[in-house]
N, C-alpha and C. Protein backbone atom coordinates (compact mmCIF):
# COMPACT_ATOMS: atom_id res chain seq x y z
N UNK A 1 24.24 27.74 44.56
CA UNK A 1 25.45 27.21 43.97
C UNK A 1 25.38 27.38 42.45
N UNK A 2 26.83 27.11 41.60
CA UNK A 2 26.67 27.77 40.37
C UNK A 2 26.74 26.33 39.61
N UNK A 3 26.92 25.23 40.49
CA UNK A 3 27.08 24.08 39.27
C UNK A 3 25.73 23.02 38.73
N UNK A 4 25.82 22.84 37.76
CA UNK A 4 24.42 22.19 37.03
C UNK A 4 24.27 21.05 37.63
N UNK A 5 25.71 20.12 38.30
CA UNK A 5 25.42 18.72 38.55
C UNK A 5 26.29 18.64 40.14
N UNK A 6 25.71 17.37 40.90
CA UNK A 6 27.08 17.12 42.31
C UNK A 6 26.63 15.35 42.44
N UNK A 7 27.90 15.81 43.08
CA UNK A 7 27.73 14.26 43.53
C UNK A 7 26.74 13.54 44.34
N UNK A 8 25.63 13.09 44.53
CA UNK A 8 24.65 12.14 45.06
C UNK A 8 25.16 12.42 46.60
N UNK A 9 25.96 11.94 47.27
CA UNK A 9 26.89 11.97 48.82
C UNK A 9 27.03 13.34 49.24
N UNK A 10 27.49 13.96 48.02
CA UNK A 10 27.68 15.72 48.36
C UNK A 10 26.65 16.29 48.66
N UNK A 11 25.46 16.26 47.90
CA UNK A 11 24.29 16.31 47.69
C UNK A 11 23.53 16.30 49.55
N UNK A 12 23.93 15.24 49.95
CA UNK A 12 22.68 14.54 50.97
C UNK A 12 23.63 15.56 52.16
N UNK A 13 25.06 15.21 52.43
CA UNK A 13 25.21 15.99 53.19
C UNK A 13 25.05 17.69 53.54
N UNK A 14 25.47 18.06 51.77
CA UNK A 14 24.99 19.63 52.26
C UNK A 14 23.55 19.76 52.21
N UNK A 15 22.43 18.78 52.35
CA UNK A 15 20.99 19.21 52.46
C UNK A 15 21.01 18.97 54.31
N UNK A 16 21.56 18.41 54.59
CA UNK A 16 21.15 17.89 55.79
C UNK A 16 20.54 16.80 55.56
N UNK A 17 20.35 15.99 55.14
CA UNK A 17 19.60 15.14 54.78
C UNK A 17 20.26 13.53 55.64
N UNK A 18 21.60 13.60 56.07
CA UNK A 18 22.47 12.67 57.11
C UNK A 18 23.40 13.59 57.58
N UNK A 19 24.16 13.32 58.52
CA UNK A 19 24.92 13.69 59.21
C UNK A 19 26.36 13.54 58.66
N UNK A 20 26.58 12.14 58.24
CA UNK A 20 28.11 12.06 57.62
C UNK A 20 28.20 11.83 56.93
N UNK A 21 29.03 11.53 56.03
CA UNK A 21 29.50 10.82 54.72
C UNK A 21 29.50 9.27 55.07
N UNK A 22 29.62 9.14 56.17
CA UNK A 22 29.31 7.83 56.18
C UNK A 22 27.98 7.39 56.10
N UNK A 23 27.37 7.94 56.76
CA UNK A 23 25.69 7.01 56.74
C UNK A 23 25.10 7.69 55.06
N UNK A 24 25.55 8.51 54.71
CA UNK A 24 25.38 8.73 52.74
C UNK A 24 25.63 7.75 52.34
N UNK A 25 27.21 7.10 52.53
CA UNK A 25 27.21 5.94 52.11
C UNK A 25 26.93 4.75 52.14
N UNK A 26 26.25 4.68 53.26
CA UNK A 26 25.38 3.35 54.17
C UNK A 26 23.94 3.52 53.31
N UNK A 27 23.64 4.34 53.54
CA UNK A 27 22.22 4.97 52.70
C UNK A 27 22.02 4.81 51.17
N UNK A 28 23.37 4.72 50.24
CA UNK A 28 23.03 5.12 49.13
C UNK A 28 23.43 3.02 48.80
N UNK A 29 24.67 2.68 49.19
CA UNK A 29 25.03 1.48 48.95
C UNK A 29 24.09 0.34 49.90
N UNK A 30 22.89 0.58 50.43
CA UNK A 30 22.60 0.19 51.42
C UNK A 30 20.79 -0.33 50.21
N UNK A 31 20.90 0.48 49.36
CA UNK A 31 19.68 0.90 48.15
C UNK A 31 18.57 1.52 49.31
N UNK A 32 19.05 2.45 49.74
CA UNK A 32 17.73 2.96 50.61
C UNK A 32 17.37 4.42 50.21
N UNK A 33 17.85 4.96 48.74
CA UNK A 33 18.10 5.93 48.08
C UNK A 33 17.51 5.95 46.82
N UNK A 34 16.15 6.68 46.23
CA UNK A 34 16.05 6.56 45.25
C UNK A 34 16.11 7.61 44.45
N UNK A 35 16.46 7.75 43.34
CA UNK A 35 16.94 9.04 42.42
C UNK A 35 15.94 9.10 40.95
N UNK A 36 15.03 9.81 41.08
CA UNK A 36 13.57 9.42 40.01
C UNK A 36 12.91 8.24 39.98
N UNK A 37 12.67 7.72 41.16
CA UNK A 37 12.06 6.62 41.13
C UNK A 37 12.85 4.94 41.16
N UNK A 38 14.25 5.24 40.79
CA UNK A 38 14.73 4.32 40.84
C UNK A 38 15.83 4.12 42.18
N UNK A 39 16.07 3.04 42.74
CA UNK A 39 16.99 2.69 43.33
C UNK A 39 18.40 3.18 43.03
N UNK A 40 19.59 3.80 43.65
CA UNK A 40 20.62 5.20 43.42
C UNK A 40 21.82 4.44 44.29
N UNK A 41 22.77 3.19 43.73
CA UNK A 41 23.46 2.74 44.81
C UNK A 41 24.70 3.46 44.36
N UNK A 42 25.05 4.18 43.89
CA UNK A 42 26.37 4.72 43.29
C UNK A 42 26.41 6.15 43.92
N UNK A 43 27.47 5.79 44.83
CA UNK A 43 27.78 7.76 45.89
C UNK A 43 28.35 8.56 45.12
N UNK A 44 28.72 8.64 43.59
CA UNK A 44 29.11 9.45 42.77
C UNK A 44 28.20 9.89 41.84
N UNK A 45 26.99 9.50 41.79
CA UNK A 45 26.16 9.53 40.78
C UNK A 45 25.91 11.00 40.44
N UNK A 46 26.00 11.90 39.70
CA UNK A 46 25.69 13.28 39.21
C UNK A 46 24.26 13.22 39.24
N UNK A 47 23.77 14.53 39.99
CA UNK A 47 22.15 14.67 40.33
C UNK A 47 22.28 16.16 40.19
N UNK A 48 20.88 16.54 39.03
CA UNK A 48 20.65 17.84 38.87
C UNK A 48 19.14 18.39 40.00
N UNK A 49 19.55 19.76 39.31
CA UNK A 49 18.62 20.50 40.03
C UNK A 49 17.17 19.57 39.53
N UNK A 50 15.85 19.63 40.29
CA UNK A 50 14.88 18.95 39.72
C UNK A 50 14.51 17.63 39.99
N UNK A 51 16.16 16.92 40.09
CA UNK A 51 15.59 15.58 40.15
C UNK A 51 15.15 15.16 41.48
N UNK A 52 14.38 14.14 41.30
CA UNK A 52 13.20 13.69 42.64
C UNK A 52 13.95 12.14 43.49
N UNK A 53 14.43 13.09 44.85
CA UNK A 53 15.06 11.65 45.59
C UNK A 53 14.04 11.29 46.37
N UNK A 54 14.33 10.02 46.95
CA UNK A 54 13.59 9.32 48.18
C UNK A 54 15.08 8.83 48.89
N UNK A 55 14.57 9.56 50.17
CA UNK A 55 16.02 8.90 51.10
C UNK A 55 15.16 8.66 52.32
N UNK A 56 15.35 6.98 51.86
CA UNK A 56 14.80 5.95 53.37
C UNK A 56 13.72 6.30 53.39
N UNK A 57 12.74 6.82 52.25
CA UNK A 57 10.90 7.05 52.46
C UNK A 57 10.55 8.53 52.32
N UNK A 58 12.20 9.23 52.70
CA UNK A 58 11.43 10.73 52.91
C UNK A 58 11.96 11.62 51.67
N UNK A 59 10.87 11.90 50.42
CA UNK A 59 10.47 12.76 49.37
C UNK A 59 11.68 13.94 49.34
N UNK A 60 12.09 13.97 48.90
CA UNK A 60 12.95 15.52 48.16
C UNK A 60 13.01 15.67 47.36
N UNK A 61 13.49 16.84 46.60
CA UNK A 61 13.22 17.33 45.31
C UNK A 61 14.43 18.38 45.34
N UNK A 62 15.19 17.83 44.40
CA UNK A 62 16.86 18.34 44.34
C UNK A 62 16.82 20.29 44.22
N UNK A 63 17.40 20.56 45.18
CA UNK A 63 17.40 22.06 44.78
C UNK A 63 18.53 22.34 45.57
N UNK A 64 19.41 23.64 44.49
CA UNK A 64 20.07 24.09 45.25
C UNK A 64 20.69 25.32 45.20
């Protein structure tokens, strides 16, 4: 992709990372989402290439 930043929700679904936009949003407003270490309750949040999620325990590392 050509853009520097996406949305946190956009993000999880095009990784595969959940299935819908809904459980993104269960997931992220739920604080079971962390975005560098911190807790990520905002489904709009802009996330670059690099940055380091935890969704529900399991390690990723933003790439795309």
């Amino acid at each position: 992709m050509d853009q520097d930043v996406m949305d946190l929700q956009d993000y999880l679904k095009l990784r595969g990372l959940v299935d819908t936009g809904g459980v993104a949003k269960m997931l992220i407003q739920g604080g079971y989402v962390r975005l560098n270490g911190e807790i990520e309750t905002r489904r709009r949040k802009k996330i670059r290439r690099g940055d380091e999620l935890d969704v529900d325990g399991i390690p990723h590392t933003v790439d795309w």
